[in-house]
N, C-alpha and C. Protein backbone atom coordinates (compact mmCIF):
# COMPACT_ATOMS: atom_id res chain seq x y z
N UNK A 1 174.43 145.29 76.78
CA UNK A 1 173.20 146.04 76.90
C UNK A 1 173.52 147.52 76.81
N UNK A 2 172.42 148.19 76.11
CA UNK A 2 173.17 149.46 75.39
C UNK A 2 172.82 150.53 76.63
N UNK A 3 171.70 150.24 78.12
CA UNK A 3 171.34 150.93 78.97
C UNK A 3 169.97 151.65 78.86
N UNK A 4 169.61 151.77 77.79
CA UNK A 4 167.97 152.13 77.36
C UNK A 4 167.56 150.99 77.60
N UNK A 5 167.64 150.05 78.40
CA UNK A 5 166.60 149.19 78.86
C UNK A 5 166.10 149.33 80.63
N UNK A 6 164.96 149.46 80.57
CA UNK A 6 164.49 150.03 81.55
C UNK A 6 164.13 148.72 82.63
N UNK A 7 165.03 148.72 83.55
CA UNK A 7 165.58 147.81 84.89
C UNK A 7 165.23 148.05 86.35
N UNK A 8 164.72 149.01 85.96
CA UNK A 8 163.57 149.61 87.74
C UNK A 8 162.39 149.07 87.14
N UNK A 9 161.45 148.43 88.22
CA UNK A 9 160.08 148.23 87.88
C UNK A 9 159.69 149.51 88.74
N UNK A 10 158.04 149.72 88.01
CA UNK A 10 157.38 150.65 88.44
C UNK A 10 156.71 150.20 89.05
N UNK A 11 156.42 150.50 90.53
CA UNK A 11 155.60 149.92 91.34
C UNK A 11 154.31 150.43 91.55
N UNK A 12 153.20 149.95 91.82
CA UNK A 12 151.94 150.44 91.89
C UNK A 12 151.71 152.31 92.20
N UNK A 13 152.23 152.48 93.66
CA UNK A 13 152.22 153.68 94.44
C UNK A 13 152.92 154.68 92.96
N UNK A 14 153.49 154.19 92.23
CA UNK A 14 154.80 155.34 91.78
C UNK A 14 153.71 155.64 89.92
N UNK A 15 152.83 154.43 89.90
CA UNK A 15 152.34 154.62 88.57
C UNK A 15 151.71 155.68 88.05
N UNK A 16 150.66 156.01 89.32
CA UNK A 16 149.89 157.64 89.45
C UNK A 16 150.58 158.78 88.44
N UNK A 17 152.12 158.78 89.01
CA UNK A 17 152.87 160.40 89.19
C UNK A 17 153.47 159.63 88.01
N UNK A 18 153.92 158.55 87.38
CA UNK A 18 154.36 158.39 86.21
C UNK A 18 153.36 158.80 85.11
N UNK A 19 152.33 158.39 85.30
CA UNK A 19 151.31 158.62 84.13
C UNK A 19 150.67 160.17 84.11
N UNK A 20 150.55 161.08 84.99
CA UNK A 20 150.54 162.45 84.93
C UNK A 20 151.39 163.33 84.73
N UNK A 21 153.03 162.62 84.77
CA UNK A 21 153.95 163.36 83.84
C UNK A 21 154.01 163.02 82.62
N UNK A 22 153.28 161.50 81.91
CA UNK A 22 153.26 161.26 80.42
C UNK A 22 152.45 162.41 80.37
N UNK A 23 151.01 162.83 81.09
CA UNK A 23 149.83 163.82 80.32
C UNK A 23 150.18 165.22 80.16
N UNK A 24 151.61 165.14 81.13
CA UNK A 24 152.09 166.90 81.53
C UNK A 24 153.05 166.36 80.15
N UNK A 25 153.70 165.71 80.11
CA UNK A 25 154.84 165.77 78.95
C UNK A 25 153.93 166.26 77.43
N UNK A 26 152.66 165.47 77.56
CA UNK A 26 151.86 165.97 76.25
C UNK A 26 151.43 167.50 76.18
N UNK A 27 151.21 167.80 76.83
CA UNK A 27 150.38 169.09 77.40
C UNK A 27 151.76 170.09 77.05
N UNK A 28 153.08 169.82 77.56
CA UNK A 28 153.62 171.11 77.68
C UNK A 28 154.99 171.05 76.61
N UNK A 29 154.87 169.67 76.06
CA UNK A 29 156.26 169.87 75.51
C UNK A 29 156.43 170.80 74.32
N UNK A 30 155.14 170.77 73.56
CA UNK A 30 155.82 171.94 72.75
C UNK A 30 156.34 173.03 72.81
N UNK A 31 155.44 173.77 74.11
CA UNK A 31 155.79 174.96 74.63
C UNK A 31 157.33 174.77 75.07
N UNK A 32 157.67 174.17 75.81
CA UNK A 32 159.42 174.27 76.17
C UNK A 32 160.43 173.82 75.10
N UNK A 33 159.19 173.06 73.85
CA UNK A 33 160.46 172.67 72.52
C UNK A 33 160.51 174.14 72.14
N UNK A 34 159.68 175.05 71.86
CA UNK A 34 159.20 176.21 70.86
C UNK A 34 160.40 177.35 71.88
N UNK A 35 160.48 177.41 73.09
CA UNK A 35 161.13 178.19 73.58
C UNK A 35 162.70 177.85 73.48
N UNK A 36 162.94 176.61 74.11
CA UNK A 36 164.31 176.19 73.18
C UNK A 36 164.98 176.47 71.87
N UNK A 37 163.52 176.90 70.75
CA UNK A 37 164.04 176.85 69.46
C UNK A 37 164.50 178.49 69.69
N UNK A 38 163.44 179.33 70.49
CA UNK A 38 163.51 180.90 70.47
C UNK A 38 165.19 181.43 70.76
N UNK A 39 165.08 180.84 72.20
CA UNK A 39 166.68 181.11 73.26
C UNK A 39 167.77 180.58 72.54
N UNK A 40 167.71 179.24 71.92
CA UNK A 40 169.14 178.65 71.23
C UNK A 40 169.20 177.99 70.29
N UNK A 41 168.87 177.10 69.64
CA UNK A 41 168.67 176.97 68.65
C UNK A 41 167.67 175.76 68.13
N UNK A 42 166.64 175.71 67.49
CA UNK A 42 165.86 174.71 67.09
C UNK A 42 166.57 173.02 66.89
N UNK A 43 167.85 173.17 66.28
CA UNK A 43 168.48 172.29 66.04
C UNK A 43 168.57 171.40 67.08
N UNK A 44 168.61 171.92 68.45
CA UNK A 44 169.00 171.12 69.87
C UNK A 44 167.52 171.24 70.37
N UNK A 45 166.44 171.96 70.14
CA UNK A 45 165.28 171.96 71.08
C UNK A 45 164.84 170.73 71.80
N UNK A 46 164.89 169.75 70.42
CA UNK A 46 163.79 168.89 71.00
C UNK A 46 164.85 167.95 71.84
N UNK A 47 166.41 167.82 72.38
CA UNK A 47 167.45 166.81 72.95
C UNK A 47 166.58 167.84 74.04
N UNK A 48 166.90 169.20 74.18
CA UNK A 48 167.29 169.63 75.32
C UNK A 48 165.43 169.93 75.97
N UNK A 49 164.50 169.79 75.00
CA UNK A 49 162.90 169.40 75.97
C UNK A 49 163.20 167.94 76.11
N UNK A 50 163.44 167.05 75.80
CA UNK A 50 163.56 165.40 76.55
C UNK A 50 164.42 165.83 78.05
N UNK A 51 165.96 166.47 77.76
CA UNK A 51 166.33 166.28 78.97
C UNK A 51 165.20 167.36 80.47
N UNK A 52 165.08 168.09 79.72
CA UNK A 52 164.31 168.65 81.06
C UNK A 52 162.83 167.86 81.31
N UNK A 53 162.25 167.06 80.78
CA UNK A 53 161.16 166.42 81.40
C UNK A 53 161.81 165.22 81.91
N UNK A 54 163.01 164.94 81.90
CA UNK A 54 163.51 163.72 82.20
C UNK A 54 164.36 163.93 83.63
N UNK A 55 164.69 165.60 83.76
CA UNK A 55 165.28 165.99 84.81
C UNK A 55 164.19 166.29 85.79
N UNK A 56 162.24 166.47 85.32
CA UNK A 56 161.45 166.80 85.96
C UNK A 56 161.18 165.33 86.81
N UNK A 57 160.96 164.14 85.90
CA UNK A 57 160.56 162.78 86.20
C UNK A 57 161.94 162.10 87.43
N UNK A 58 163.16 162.78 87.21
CA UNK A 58 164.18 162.30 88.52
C UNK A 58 163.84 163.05 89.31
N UNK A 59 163.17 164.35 89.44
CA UNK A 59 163.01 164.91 90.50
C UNK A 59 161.59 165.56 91.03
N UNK A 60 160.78 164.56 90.77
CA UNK A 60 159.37 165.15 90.80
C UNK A 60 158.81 164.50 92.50
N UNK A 61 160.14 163.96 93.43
CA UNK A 61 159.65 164.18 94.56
C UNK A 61 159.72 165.30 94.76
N UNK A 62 160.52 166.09 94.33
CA UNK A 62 161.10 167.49 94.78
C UNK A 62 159.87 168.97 94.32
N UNK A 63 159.29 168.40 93.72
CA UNK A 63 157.84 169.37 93.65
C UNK A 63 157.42 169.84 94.63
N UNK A 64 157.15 170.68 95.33
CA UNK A 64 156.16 170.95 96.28
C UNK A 64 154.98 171.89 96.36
N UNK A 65 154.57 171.74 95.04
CA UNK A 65 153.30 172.17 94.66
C UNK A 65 153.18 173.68 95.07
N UNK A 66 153.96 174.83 94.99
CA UNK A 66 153.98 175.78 95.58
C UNK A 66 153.67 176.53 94.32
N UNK A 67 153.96 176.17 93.09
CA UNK A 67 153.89 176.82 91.67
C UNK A 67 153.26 175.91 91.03
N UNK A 68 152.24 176.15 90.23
CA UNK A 68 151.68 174.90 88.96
C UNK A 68 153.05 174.25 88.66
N UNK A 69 152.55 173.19 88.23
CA UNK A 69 154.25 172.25 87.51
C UNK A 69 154.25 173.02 86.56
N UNK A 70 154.21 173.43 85.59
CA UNK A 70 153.89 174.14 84.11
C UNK A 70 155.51 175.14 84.53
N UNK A 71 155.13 175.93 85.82
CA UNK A 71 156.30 176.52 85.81
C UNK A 71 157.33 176.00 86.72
N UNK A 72 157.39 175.13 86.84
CA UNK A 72 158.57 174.19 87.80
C UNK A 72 159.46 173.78 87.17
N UNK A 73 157.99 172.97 85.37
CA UNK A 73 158.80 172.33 84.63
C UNK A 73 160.23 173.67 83.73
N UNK A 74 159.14 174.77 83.69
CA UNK A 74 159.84 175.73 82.62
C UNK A 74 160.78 176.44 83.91
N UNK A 75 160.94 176.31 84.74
CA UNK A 75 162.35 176.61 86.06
C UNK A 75 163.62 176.14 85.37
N UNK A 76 162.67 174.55 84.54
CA UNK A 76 164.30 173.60 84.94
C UNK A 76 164.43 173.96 83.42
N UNK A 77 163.37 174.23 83.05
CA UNK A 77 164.40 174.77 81.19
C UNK A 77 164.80 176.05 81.36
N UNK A 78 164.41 177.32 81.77
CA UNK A 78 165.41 178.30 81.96
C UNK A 78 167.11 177.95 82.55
N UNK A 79 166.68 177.17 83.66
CA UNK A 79 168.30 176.83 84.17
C UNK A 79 169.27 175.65 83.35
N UNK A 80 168.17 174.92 82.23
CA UNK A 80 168.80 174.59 80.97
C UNK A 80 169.40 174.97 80.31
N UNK A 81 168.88 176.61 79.82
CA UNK A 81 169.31 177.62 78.73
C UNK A 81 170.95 178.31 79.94
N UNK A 82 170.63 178.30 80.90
CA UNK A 82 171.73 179.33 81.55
C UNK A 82 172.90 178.61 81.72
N UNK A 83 172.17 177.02 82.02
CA UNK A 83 173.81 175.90 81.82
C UNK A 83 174.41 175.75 80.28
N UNK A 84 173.74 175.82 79.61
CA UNK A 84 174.30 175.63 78.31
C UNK A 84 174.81 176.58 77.63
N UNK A 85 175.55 177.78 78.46
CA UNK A 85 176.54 178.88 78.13
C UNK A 85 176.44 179.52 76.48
N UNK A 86 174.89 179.35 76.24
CA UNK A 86 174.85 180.23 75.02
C UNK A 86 173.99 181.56 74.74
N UNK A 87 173.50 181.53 76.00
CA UNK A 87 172.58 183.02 76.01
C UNK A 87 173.38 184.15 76.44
């Protein structure tokens, strides 16, 4: 099994916050692909917008609504661009 098979079930309580990060993933990904392309290079944008909505969805207990997500999500892509030692 190659590991892209998805082996957690989603349980009722958890479906809510799954399906409002699919509507946030629609809503914002271009904006963090388009900035990816600005800061480093288009070539990697769209790996490195999957990993940050994917780093938002492991850690979206960790929200605490203190900032719109919009900029929580674009937190974790700035500290994307600063880990990836090319700016």
């Amino acid at each position: 099994m190659s590991g892209a098979h998805d082996t957690n079930p989603v349980y009722p309580d958890k479906q809510e916050s799954i399906t409002n990060l699919e509507s946030t993933y629609e809503l914002y990904r271009q904006r963090i692909c388009k900035y990816f392309s600005l800061k480093l290079n288009p070539m990697v944008a769209d790996d490195l917008t999957q990993q940050v909505f994917l780093k938002a969805a492991e850690n979206l207990h960790r929200f605490q609504g203190k900032s719109n997500l919009f900029s929580w999500i674009f937190k974790i892509a700035q500290n994307t661009v600063k880990g990836s030692g090319r700016t």
